[in-house]
PDB file of N, CA and C in Angstrom:
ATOM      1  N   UNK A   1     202.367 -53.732 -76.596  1.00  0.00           N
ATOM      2  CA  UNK A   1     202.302 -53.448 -78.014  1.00  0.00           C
ATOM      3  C   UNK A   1     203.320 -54.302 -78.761  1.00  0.00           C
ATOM      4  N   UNK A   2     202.651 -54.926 -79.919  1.00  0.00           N
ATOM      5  CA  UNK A   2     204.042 -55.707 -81.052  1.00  0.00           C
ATOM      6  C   UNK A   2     204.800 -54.650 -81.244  1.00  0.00           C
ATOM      7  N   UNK A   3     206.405 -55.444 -81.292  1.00  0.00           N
ATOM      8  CA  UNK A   3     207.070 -54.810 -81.596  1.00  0.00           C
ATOM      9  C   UNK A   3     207.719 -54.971 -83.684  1.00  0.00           C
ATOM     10  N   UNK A   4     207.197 -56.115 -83.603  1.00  0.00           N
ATOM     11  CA  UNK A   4     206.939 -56.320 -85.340  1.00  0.00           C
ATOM     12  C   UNK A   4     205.861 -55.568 -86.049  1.00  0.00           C
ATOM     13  N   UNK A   5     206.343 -55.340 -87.598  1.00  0.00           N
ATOM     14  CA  UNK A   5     205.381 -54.275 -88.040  1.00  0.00           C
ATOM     15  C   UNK A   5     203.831 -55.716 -88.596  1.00  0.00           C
ATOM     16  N   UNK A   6     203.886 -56.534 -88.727  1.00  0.00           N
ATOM     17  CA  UNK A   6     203.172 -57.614 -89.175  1.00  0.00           C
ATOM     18  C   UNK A   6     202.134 -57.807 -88.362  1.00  0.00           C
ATOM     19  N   UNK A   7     202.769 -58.123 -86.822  1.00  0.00           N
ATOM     20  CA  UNK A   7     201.868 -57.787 -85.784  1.00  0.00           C
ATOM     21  C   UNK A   7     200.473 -56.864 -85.641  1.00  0.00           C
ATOM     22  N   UNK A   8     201.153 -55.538 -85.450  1.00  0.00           N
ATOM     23  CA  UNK A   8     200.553 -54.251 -85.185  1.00  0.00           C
ATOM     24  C   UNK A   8     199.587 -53.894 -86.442  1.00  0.00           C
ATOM     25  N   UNK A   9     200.136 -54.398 -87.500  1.00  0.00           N
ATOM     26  CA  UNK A   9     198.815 -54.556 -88.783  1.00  0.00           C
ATOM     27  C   UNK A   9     197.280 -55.359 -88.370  1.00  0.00           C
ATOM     28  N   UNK A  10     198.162 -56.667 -87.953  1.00  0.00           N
ATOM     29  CA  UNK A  10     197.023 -57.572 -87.270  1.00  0.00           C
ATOM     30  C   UNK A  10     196.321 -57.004 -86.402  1.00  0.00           C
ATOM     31  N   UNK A  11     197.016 -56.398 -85.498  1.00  0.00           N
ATOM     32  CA  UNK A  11     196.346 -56.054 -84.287  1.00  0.00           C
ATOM     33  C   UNK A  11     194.682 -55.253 -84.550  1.00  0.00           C
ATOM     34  N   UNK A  12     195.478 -53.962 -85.823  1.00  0.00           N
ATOM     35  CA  UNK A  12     194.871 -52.978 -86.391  1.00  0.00           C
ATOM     36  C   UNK A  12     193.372 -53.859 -87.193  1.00  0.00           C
ATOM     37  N   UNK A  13     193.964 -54.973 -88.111  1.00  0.00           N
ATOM     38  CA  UNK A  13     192.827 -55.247 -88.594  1.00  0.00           C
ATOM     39  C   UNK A  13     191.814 -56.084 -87.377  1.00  0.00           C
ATOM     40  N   UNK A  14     192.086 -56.932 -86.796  1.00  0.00           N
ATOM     41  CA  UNK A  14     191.716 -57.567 -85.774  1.00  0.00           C
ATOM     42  C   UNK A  14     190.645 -56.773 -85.068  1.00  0.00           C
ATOM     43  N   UNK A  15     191.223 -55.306 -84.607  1.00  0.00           N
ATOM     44  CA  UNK A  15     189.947 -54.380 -83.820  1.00  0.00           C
ATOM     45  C   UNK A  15     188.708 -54.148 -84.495  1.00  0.00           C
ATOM     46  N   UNK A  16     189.541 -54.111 -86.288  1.00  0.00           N
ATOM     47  CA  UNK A  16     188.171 -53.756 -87.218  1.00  0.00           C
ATOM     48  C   UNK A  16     187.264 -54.791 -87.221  1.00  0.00           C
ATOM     49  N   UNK A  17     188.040 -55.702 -87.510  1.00  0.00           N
ATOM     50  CA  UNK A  17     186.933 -57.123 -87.656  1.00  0.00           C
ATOM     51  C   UNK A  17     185.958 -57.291 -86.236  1.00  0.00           C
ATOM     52  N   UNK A  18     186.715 -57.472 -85.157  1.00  0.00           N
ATOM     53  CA  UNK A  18     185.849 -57.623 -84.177  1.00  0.00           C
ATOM     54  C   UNK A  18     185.284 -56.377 -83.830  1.00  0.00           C
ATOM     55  N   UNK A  19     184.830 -55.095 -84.090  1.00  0.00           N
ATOM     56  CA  UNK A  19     183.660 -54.386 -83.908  1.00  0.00           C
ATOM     57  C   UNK A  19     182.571 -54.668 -84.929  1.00  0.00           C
ATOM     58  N   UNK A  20     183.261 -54.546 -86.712  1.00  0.00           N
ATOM     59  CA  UNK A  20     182.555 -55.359 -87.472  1.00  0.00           C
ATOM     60  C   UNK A  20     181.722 -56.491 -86.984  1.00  0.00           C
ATOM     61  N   UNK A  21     182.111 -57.835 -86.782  1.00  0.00           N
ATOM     62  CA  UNK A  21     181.539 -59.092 -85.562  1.00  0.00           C
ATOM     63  C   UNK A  21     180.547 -58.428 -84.648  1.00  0.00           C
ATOM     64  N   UNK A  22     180.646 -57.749 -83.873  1.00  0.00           N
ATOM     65  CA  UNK A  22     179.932 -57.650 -83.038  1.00  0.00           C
ATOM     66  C   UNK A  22     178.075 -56.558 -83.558  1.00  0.00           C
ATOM     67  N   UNK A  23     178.474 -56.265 -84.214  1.00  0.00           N
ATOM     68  CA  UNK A  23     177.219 -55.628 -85.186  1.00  0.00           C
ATOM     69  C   UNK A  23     176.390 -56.455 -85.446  1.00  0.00           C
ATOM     70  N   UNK A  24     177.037 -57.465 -86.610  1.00  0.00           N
ATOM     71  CA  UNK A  24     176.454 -58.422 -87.024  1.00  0.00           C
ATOM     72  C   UNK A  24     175.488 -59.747 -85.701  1.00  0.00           C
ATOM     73  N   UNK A  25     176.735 -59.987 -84.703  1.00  0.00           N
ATOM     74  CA  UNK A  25     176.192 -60.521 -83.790  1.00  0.00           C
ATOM     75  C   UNK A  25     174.673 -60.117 -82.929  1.00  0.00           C
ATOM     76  N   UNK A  26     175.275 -58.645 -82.466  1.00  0.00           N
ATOM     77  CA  UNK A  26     174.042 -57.941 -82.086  1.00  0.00           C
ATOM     78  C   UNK A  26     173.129 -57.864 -82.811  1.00  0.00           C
ATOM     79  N   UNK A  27     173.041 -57.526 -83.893  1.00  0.00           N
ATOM     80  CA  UNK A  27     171.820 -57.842 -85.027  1.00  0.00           C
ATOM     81  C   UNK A  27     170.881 -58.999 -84.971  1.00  0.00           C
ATOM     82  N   UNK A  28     172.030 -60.316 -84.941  1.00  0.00           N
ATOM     83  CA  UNK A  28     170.991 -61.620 -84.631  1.00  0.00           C
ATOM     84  C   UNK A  28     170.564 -61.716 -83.420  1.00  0.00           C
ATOM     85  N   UNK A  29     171.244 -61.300 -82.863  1.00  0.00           N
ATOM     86  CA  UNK A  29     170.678 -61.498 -81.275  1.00  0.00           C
ATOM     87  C   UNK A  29     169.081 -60.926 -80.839  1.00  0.00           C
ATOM     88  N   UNK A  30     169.449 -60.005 -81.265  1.00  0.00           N
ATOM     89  CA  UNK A  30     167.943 -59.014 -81.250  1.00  0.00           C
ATOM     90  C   UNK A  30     166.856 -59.382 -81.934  1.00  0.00           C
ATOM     91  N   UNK A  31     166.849 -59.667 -83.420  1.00  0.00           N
ATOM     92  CA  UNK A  31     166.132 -60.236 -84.691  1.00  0.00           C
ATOM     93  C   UNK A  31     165.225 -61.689 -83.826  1.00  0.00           C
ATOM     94  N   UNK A  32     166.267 -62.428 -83.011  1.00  0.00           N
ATOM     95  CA  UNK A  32     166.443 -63.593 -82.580  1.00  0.00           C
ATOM     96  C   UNK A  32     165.153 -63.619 -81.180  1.00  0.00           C
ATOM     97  N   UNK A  33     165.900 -62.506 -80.240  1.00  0.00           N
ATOM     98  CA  UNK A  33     164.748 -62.039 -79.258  1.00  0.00           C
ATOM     99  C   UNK A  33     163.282 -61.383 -79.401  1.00  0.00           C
ATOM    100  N   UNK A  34     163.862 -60.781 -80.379  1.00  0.00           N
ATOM    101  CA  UNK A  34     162.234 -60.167 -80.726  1.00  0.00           C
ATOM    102  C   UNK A  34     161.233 -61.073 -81.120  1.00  0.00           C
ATOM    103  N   UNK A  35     161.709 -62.150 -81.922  1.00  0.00           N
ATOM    104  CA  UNK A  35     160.879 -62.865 -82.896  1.00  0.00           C
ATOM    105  C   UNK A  35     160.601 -64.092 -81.353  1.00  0.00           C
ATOM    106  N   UNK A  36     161.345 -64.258 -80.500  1.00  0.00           N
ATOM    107  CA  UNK A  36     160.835 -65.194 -79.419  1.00  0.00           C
ATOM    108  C   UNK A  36     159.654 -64.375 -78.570  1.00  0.00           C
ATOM    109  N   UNK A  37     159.931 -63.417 -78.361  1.00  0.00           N
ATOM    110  CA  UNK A  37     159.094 -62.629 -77.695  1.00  0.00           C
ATOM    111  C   UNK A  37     157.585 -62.524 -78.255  1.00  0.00           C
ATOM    112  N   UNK A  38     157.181 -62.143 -79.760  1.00  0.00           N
ATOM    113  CA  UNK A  38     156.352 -62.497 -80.577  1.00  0.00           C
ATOM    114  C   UNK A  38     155.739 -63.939 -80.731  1.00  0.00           C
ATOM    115  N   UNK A  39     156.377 -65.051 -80.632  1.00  0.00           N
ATOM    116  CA  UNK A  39     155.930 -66.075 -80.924  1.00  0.00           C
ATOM    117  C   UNK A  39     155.347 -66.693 -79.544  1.00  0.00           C
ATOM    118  N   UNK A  40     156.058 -66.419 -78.103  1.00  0.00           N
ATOM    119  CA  UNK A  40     155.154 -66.483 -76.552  1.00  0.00           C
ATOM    120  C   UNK A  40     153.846 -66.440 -76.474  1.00  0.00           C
ATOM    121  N   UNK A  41     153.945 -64.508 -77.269  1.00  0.00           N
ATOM    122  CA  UNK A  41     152.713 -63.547 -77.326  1.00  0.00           C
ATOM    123  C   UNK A  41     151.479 -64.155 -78.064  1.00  0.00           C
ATOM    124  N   UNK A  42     151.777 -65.113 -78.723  1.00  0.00           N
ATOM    125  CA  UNK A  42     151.241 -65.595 -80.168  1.00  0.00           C
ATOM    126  C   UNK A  42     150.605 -64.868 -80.960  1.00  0.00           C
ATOM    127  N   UNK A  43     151.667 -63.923 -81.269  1.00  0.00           N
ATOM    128  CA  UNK A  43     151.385 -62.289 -82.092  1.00  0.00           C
ATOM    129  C   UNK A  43     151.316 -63.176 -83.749  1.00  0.00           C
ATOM    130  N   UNK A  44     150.079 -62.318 -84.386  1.00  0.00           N
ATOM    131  CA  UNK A  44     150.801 -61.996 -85.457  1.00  0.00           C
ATOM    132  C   UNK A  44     151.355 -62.451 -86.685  1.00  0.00           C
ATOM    133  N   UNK A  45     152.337 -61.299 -85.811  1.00  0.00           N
ATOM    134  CA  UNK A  45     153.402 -60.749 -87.012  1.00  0.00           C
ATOM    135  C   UNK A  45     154.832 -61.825 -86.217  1.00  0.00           C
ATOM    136  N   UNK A  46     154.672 -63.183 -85.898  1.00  0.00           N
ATOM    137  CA  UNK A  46     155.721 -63.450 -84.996  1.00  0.00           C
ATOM    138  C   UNK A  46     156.214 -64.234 -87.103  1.00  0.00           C
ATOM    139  N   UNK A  47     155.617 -64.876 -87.419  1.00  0.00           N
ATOM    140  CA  UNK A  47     155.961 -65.618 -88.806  1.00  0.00           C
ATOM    141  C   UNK A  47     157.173 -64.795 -89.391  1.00  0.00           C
ATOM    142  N   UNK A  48     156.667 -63.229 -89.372  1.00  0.00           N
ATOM    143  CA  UNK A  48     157.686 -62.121 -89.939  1.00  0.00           C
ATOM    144  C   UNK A  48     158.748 -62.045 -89.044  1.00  0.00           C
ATOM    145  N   UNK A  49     158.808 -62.391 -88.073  1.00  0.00           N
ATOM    146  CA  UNK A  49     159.899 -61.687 -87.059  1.00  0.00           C
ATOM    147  C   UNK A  49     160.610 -63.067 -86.931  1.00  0.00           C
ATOM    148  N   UNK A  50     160.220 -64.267 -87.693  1.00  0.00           N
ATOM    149  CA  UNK A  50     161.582 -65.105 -87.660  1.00  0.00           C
ATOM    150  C   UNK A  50     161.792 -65.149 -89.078  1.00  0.00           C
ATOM    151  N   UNK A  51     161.027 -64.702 -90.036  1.00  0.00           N
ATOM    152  CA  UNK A  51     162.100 -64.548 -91.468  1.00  0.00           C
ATOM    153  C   UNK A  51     162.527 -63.341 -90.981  1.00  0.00           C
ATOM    154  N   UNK A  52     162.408 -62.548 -90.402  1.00  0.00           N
ATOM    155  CA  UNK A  52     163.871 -60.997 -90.134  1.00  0.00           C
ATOM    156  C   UNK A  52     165.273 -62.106 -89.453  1.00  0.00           C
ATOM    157  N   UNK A  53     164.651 -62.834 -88.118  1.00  0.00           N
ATOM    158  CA  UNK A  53     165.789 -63.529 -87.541  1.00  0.00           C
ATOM    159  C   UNK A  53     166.685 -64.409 -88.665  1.00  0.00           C
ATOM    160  N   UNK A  54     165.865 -65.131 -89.251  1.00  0.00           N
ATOM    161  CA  UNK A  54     166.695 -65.640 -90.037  1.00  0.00           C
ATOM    162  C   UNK A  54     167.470 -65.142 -91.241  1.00  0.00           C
ATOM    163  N   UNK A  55     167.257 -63.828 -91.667  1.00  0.00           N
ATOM    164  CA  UNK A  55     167.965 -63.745 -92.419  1.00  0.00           C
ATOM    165  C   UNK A  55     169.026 -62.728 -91.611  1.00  0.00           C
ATOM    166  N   UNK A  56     168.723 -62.381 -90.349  1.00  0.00           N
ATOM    167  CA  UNK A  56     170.188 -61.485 -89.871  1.00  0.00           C
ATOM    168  C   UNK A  56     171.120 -62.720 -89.043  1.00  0.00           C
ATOM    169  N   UNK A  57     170.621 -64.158 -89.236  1.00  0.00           N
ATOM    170  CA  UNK A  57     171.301 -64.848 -88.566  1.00  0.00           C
ATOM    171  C   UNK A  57     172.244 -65.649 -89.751  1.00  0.00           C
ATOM    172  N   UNK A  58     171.969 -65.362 -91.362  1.00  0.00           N
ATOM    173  CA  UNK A  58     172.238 -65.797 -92.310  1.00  0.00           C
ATOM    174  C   UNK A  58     173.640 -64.948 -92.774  1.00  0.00           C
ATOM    175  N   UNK A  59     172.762 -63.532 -92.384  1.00  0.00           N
ATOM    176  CA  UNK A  59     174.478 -62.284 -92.714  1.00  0.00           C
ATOM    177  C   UNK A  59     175.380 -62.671 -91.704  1.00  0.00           C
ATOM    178  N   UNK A  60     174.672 -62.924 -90.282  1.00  0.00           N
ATOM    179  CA  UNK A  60     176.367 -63.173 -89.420  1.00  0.00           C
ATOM    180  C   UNK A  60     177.059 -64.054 -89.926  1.00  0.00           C
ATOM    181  N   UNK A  61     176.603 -65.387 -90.593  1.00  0.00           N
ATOM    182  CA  UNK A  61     177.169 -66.659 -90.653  1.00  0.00           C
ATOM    183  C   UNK A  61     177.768 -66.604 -91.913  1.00  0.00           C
ATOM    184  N   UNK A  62     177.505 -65.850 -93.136  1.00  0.00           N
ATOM    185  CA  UNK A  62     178.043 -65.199 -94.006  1.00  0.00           C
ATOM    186  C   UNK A  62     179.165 -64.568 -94.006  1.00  0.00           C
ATOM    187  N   UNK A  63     179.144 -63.294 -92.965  1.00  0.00           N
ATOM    188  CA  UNK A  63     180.145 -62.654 -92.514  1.00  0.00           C
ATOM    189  C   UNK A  63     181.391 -63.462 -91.293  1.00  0.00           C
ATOM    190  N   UNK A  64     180.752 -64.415 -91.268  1.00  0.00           N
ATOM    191  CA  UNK A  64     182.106 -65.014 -90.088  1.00  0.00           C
ATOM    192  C   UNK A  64     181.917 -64.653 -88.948  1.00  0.00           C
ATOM    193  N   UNK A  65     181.207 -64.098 -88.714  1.00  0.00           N
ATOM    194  CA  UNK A  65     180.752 -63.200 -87.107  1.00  0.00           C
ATOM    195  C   UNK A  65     180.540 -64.548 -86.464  1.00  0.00           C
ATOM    196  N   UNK A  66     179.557 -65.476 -86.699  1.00  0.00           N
ATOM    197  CA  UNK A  66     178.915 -66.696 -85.433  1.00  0.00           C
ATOM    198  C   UNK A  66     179.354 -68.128 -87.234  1.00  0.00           C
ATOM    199  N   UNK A  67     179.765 -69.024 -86.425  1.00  0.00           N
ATOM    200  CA  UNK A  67     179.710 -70.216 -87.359  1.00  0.00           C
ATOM    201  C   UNK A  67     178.487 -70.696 -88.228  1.00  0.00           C
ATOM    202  N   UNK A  68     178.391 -71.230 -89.368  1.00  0.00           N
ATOM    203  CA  UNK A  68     177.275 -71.875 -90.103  1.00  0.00           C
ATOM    204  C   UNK A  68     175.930 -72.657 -89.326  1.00  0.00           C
ATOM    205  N   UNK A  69     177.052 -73.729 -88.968  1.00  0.00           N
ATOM    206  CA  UNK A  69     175.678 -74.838 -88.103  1.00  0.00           C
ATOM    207  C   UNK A  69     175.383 -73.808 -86.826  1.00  0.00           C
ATOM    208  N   UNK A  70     176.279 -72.789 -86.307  1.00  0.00           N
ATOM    209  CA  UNK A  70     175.346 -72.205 -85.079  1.00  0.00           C
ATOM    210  C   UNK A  70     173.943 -71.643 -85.758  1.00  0.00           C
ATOM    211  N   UNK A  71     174.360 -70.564 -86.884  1.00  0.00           N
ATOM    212  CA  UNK A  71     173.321 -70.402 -87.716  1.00  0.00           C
ATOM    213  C   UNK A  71     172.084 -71.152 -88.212  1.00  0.00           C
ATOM    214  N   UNK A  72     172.244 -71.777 -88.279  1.00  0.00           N
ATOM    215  CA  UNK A  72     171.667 -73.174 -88.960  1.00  0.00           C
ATOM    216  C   UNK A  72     171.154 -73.744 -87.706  1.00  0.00           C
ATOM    217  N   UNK A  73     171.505 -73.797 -86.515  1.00  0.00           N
ATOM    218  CA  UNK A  73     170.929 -74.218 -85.512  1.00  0.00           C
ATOM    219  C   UNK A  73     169.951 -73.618 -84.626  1.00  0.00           C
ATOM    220  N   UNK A  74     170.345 -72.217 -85.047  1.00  0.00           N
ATOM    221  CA  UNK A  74     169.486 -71.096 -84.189  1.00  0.00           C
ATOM    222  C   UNK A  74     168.016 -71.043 -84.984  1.00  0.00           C
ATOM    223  N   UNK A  75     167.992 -70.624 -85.878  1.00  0.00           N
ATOM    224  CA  UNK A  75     166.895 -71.102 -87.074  1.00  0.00           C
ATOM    225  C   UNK A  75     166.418 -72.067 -87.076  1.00  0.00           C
ATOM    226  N   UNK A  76     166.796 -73.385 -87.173  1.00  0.00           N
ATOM    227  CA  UNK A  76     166.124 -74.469 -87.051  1.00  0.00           C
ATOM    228  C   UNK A  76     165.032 -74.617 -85.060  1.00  0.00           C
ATOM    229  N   UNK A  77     165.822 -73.722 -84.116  1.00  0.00           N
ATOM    230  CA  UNK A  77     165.238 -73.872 -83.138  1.00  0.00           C
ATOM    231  C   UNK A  77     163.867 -72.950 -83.110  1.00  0.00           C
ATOM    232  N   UNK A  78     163.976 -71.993 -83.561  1.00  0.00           N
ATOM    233  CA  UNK A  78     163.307 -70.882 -83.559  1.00  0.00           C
ATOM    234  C   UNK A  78     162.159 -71.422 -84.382  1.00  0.00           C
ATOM    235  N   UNK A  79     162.204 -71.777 -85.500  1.00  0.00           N
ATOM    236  CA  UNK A  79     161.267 -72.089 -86.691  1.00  0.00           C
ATOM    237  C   UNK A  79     160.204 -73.293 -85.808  1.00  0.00           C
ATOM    238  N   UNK A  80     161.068 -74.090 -84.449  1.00  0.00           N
ATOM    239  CA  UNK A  80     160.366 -75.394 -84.609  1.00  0.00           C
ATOM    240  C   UNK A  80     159.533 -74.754 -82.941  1.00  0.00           C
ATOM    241  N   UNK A  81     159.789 -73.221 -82.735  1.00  0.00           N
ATOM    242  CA  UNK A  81     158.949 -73.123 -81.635  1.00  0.00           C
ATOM    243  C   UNK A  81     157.745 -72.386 -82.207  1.00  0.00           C
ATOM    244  N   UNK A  82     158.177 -71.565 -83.263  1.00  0.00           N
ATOM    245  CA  UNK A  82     156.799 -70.889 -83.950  1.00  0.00           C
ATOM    246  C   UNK A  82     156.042 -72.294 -84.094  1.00  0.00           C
ATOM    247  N   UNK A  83     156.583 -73.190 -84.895  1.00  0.00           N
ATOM    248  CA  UNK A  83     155.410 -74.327 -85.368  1.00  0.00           C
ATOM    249  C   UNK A  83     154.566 -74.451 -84.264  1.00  0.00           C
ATOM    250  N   UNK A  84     155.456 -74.888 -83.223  1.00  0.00           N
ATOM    251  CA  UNK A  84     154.876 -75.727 -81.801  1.00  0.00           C
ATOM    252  C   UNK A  84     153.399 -74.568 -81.221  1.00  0.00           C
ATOM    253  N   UNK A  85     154.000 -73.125 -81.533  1.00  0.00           N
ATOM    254  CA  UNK A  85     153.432 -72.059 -81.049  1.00  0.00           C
ATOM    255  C   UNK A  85     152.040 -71.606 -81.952  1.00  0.00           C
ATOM    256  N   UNK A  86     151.970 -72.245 -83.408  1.00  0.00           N
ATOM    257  CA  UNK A  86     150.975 -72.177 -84.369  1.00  0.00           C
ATOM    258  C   UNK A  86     149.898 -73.695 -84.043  1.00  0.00           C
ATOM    259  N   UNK A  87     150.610 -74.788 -83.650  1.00  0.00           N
ATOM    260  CA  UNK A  87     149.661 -75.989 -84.004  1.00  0.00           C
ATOM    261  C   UNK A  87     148.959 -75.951 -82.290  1.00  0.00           C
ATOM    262  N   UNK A  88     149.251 -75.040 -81.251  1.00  0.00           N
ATOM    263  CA  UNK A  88     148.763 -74.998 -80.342  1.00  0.00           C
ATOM    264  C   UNK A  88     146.772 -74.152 -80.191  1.00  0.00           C
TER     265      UNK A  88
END
């Protein structure tokens, strides 16, 4: 345990943030899987299940949870397998 009071603040906010983080993370992650799982299937409703991914991959990157370009990269991958998965 810090023995500074500056520390032990950090520490305190630090736990919040990273359970906060991990919400958000889990959120895309899932949004992220589902919508791959859908687009395999060549469901659908897979079109909808990567605008859900993308926009819970937009709040993490918003929130600081996962970086921009990861954001930005995960989306751009996802979007270019639906295509691949539509012009088939």
């Amino acid at each position: 345990m810090p023995i500074i009071k500056s520390a032990a603040k950090r520490m305190r906010q630090d736990a919040r943030r990273r359970e906060r983080n991990r919400s958000y993370r889990s959120a895309a992650r899932t949004a992220v899987k589902n919508a791959r799982v859908l687009i395999e299937e060549s469901d659908p409703g897979a079109l909808e299940a990567v605008r859900s991914a993308s926009v819970a991959l937009d709040k993490a990157a918003k929130h600081g949870a996962i970086h921009t370009n990861n954001a930005a990269r995960r989306k751009s991958r996802l979007t270019s397998q639906l295509n691949k998965s539509l012009a088939e």
